[in-house]
PDB file of N, CA and C in Angstrom:
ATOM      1  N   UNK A   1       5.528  -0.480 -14.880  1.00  0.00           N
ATOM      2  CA  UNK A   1       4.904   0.704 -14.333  1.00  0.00           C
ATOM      3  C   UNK A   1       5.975   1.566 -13.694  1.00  0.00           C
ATOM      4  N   UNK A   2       5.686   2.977 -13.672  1.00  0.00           N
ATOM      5  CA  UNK A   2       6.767   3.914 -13.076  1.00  0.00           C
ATOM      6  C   UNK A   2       5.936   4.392 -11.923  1.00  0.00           C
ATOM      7  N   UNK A   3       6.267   4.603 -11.085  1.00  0.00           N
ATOM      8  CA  UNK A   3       6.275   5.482  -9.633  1.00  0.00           C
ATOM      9  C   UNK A   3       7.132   6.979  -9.502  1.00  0.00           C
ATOM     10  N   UNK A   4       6.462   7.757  -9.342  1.00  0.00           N
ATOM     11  CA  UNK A   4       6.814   8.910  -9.238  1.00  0.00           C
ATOM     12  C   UNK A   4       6.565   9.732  -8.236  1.00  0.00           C
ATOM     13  N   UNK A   5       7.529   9.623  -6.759  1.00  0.00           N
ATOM     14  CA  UNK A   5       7.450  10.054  -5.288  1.00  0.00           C
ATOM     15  C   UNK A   5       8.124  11.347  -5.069  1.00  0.00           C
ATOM     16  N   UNK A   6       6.714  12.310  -5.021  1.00  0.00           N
ATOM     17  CA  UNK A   6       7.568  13.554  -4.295  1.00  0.00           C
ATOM     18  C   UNK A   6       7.440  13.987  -2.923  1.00  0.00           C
ATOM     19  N   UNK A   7       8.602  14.043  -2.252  1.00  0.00           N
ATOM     20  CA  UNK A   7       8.500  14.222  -0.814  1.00  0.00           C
ATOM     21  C   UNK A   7       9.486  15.324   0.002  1.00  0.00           C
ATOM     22  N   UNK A   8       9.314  15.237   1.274  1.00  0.00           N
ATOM     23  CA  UNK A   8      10.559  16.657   1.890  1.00  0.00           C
ATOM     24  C   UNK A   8      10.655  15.938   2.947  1.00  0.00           C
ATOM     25  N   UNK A   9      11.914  15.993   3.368  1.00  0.00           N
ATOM     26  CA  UNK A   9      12.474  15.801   4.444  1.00  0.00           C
ATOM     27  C   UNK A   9      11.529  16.209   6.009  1.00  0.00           C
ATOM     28  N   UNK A  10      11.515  17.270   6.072  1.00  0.00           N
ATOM     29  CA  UNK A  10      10.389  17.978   6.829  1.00  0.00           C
ATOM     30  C   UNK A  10       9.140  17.312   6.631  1.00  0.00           C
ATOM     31  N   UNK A  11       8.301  16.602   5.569  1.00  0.00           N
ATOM     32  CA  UNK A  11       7.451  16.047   5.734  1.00  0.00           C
ATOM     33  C   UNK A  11       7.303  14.478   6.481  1.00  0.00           C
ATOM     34  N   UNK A  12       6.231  14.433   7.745  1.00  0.00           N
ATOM     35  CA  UNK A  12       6.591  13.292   8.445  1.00  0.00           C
ATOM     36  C   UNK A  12       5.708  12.359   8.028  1.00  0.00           C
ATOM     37  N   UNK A  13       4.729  12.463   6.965  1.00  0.00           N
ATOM     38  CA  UNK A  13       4.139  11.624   6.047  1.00  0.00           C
ATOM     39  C   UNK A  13       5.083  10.933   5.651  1.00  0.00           C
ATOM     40  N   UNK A  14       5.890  12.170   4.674  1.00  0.00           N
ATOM     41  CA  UNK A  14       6.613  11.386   3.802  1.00  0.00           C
ATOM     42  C   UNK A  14       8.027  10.597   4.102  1.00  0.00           C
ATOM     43  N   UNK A  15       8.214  10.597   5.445  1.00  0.00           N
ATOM     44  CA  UNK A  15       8.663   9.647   6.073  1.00  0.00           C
ATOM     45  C   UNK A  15       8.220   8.565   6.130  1.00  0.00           C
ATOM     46  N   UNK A  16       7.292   8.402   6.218  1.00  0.00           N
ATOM     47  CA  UNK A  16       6.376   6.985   6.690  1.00  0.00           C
ATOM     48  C   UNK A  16       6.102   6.573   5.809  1.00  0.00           C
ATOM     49  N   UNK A  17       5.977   7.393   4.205  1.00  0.00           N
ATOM     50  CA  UNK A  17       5.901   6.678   2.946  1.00  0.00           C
ATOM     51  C   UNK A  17       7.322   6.222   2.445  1.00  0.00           C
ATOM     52  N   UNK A  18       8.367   6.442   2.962  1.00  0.00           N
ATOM     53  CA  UNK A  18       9.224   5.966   2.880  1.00  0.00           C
ATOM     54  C   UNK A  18       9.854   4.886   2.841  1.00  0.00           C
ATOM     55  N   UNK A  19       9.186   4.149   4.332  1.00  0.00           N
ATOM     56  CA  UNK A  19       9.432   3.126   4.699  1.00  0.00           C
ATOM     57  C   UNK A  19       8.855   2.200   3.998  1.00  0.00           C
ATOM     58  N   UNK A  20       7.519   2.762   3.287  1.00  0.00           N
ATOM     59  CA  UNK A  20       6.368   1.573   2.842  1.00  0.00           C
ATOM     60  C   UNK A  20       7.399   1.530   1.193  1.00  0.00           C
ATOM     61  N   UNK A  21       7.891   2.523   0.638  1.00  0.00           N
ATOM     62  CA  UNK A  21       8.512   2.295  -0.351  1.00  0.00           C
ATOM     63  C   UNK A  21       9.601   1.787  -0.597  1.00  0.00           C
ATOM     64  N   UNK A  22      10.230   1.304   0.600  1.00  0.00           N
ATOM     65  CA  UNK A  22      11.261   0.221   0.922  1.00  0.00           C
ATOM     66  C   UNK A  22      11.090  -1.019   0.480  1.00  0.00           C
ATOM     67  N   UNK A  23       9.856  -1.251   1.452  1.00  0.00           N
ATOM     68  CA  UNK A  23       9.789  -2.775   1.477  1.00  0.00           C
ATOM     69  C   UNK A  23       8.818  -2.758  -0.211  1.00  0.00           C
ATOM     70  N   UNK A  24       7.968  -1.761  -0.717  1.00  0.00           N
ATOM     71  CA  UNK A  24       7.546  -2.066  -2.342  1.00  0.00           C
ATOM     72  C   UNK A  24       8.744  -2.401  -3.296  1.00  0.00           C
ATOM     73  N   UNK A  25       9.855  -1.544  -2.783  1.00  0.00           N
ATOM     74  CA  UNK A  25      10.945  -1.646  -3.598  1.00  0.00           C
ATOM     75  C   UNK A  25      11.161  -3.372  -3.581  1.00  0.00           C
ATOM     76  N   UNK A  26      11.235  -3.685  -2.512  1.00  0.00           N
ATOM     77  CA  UNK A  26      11.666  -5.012  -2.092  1.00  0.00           C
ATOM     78  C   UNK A  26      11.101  -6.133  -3.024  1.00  0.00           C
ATOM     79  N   UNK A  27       9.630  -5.992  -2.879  1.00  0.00           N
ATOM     80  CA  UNK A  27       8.452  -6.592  -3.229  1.00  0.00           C
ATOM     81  C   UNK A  27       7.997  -6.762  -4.826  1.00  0.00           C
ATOM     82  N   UNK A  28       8.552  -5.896  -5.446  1.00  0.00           N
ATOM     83  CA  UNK A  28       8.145  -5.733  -6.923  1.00  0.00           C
ATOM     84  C   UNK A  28       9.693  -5.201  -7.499  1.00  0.00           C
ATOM     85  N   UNK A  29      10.139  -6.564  -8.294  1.00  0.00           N
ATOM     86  CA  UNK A  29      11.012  -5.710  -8.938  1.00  0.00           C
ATOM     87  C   UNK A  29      10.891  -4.884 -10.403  1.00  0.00           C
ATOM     88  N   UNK A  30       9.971  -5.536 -10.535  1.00  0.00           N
ATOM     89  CA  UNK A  30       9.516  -4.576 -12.014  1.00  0.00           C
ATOM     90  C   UNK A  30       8.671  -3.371 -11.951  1.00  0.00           C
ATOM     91  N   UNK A  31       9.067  -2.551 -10.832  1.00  0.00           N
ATOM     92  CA  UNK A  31       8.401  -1.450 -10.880  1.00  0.00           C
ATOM     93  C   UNK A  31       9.681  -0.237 -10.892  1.00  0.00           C
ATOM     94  N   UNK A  32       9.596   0.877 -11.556  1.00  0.00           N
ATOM     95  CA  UNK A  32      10.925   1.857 -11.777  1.00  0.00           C
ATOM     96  C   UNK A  32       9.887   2.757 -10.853  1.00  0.00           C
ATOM     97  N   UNK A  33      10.783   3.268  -9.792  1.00  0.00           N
ATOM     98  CA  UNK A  33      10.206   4.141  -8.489  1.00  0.00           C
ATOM     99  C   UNK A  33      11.696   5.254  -8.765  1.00  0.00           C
ATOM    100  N   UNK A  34      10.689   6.581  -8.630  1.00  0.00           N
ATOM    101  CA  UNK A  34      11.587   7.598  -9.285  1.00  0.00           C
ATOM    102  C   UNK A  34      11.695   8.545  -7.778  1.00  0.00           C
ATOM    103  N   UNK A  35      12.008   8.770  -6.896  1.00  0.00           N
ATOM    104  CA  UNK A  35      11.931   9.614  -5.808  1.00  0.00           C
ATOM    105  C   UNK A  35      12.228  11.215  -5.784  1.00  0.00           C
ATOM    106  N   UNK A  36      11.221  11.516  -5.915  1.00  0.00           N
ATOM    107  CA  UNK A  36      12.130  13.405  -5.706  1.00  0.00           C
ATOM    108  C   UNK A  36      11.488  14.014  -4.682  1.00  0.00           C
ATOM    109  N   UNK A  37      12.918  15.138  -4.302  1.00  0.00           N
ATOM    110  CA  UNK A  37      12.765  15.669  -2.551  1.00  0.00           C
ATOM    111  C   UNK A  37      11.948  17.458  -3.176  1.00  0.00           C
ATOM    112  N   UNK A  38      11.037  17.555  -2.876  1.00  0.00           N
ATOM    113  CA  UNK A  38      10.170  18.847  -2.970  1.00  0.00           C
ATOM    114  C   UNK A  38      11.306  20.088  -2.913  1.00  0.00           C
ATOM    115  N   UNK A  39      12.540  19.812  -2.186  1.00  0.00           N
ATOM    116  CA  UNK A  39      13.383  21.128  -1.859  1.00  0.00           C
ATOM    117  C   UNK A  39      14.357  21.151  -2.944  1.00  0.00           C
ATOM    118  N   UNK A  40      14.833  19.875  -2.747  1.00  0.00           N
ATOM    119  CA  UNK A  40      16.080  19.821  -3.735  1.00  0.00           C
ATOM    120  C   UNK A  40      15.597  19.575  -5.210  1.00  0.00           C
ATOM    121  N   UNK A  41      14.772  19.325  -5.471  1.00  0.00           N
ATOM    122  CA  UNK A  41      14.588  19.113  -7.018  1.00  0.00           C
ATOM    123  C   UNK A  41      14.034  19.429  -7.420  1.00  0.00           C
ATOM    124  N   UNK A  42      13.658  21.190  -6.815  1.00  0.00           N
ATOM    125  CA  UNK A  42      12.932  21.670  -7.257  1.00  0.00           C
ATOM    126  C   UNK A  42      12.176  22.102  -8.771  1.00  0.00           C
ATOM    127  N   UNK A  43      12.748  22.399  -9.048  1.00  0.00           N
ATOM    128  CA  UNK A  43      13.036  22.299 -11.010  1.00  0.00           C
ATOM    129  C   UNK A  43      12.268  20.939 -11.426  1.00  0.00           C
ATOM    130  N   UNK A  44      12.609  19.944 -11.189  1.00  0.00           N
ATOM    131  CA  UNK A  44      11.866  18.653 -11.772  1.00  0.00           C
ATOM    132  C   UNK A  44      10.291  18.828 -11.158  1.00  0.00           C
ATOM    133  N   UNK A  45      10.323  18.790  -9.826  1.00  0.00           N
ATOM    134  CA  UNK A  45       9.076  18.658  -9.175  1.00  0.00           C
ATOM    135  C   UNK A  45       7.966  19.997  -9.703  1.00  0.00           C
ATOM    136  N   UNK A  46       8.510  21.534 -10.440  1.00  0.00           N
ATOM    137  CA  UNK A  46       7.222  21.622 -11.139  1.00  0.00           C
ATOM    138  C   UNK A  46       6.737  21.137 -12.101  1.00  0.00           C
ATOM    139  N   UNK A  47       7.759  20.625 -13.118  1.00  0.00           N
ATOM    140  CA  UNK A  47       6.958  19.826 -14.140  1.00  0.00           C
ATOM    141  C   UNK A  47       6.021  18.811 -13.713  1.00  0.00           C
ATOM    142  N   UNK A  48       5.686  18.538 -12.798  1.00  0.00           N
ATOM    143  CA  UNK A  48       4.448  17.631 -12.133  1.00  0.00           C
ATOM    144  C   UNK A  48       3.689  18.039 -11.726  1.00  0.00           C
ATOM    145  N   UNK A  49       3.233  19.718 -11.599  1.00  0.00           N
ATOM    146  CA  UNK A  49       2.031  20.643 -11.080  1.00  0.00           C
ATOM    147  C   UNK A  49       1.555  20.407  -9.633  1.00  0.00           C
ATOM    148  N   UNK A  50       2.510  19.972  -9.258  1.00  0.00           N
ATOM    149  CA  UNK A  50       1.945  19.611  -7.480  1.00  0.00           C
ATOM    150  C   UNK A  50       1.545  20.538  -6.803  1.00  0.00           C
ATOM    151  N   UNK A  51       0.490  20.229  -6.126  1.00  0.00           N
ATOM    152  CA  UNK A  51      -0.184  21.697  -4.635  1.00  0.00           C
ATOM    153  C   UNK A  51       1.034  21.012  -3.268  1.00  0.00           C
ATOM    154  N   UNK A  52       0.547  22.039  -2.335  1.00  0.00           N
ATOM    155  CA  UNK A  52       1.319  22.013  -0.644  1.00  0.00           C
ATOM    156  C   UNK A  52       1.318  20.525   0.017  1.00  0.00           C
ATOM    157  N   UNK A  53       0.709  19.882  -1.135  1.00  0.00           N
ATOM    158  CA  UNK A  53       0.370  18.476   0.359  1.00  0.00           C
ATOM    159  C   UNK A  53       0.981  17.707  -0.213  1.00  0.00           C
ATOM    160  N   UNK A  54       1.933  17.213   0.641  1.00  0.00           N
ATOM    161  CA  UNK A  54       3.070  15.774   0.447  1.00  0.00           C
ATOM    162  C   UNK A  54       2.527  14.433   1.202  1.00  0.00           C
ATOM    163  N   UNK A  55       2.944  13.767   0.724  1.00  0.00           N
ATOM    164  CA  UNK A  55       3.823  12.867  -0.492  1.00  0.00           C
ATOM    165  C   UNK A  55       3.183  13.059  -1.816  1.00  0.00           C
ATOM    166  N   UNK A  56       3.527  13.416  -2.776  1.00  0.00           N
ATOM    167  CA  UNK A  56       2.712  12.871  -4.121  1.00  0.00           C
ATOM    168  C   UNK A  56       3.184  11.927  -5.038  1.00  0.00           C
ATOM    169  N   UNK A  57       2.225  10.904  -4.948  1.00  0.00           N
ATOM    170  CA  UNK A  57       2.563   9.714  -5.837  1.00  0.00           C
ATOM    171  C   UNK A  57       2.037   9.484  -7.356  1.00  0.00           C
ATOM    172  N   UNK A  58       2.585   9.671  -8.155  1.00  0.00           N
ATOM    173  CA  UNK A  58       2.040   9.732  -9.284  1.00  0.00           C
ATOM    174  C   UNK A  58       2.412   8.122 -10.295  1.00  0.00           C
ATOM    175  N   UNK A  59       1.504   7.696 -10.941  1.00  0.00           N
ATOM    176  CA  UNK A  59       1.786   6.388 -11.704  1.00  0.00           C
ATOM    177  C   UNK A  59       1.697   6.362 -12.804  1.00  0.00           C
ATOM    178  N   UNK A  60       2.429   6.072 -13.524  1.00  0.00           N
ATOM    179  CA  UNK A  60       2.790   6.069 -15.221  1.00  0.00           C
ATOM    180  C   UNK A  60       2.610   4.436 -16.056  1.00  0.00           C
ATOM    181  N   UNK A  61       1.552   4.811 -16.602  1.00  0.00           N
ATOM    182  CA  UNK A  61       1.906   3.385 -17.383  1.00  0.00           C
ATOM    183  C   UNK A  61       1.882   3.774 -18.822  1.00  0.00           C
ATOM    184  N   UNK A  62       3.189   3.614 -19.505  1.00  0.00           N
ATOM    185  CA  UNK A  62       3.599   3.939 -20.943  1.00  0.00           C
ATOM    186  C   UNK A  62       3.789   4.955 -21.024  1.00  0.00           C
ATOM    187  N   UNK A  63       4.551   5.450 -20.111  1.00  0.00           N
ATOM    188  CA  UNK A  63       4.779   7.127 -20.189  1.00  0.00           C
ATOM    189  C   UNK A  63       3.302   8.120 -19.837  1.00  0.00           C
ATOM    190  N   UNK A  64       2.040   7.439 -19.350  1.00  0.00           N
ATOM    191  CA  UNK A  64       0.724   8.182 -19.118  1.00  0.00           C
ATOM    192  C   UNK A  64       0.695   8.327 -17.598  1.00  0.00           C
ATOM    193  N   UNK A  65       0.065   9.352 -16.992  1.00  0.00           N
ATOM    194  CA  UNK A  65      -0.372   9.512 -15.977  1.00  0.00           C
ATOM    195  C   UNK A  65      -1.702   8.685 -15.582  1.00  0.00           C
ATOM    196  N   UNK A  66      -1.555   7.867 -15.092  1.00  0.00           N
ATOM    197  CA  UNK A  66      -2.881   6.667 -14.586  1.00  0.00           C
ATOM    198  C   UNK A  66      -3.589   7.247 -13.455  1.00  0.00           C
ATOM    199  N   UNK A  67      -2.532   7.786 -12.327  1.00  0.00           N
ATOM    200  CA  UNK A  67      -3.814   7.885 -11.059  1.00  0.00           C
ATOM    201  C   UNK A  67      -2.611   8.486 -10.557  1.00  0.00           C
ATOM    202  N   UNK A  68      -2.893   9.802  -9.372  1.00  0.00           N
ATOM    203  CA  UNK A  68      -2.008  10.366  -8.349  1.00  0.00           C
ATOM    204  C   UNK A  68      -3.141  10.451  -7.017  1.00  0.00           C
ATOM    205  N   UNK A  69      -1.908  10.471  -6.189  1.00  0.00           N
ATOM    206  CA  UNK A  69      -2.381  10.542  -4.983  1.00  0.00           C
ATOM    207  C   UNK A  69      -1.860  11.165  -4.034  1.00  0.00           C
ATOM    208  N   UNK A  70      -2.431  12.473  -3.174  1.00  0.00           N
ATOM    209  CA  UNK A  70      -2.050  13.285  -2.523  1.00  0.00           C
ATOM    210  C   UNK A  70      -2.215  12.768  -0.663  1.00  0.00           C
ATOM    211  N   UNK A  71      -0.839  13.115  -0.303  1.00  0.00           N
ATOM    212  CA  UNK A  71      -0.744  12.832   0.815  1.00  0.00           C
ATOM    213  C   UNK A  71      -0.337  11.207   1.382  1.00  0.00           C
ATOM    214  N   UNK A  72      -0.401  11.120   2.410  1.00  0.00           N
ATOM    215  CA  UNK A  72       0.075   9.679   3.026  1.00  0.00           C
ATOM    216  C   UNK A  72      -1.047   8.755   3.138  1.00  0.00           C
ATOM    217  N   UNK A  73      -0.501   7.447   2.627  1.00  0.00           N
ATOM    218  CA  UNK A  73      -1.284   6.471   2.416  1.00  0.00           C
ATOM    219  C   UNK A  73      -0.563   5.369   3.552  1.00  0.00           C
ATOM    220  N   UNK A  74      -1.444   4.312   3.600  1.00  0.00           N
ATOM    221  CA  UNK A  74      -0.655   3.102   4.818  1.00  0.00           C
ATOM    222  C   UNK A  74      -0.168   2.007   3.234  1.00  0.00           C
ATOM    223  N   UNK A  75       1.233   1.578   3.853  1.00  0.00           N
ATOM    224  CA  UNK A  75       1.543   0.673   2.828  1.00  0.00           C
ATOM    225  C   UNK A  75       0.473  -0.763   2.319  1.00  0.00           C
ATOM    226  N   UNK A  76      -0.052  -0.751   3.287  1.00  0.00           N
ATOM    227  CA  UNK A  76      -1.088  -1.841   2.497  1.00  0.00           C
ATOM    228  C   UNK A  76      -2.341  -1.445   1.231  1.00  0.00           C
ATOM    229  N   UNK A  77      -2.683  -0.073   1.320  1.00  0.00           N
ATOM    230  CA  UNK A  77      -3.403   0.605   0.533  1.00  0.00           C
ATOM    231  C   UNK A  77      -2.572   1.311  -0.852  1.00  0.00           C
ATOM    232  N   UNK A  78      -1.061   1.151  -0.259  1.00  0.00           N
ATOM    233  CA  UNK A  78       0.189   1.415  -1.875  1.00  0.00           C
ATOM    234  C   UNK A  78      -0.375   0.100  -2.399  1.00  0.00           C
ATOM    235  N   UNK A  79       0.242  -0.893  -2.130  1.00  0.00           N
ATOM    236  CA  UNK A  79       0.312  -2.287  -2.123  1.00  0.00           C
ATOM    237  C   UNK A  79      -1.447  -2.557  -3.505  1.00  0.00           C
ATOM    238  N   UNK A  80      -1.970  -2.107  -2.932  1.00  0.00           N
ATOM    239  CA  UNK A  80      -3.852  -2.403  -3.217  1.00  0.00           C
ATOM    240  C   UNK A  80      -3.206  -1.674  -4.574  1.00  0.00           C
ATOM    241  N   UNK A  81      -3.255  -0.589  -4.256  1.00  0.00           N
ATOM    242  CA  UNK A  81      -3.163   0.033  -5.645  1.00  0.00           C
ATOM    243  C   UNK A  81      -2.373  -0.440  -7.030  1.00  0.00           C
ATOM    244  N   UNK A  82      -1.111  -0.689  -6.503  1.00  0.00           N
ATOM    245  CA  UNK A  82      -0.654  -1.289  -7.643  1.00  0.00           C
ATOM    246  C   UNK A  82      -0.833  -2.946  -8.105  1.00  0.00           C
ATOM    247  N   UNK A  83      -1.509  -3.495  -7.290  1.00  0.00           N
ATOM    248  CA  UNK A  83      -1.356  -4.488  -7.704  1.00  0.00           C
ATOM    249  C   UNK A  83      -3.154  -4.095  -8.770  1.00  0.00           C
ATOM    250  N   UNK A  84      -3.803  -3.387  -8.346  1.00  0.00           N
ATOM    251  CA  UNK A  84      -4.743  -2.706  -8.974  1.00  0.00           C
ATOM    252  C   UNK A  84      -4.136  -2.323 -10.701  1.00  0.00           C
ATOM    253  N   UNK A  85      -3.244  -1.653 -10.318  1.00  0.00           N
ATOM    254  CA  UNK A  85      -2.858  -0.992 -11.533  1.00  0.00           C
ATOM    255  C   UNK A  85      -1.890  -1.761 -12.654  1.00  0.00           C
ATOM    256  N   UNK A  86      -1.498  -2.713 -12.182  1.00  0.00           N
ATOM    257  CA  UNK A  86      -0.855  -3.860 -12.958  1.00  0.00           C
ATOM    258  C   UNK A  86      -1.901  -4.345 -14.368  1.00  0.00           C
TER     259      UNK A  86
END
């Protein structure tokens, strides 16, 4: 499965999803987690049609869009999800 995190510095969500994507990193190594910063990458981040609200997490299985999710989640509800989406 791919992970696809867009976030900004300035966002203090996406701080806190940060951390939870640490320890996922930790936790699953067979997951490819792709991170992009809303400012700096900009160019990549429209090809993903995103609105104003950060973090956006988007999940790919086989190159498909499975499920996105707008805004900050608590790492135990990341956690739910993918083991959901496995």
């Amino acid at each position: 499965m791919k992970i696809v995190k867009i976030s900004a510095i300035w966002c203090g969500g996406c701080l806190v999803m940060n951390k939870a994507f640490n320890n996922i990193n930790k936790k699953y190594d067979d997951l490819e987690i792709i991170s992009l910063d809303y400012d700096i990458d900009n160019e990549e981040v429209k090809k993903y049609n995103i609105g104003d609200i950060l973090p956006v997490i988007i999940f790919y299985q086989n190159d498909i869009e499975i499920k996105r999710i707008n805004g900050e989640i608590k790492e135990q509800q990341l956690i739910n999800i993918i083991e959901e989406l496995k």
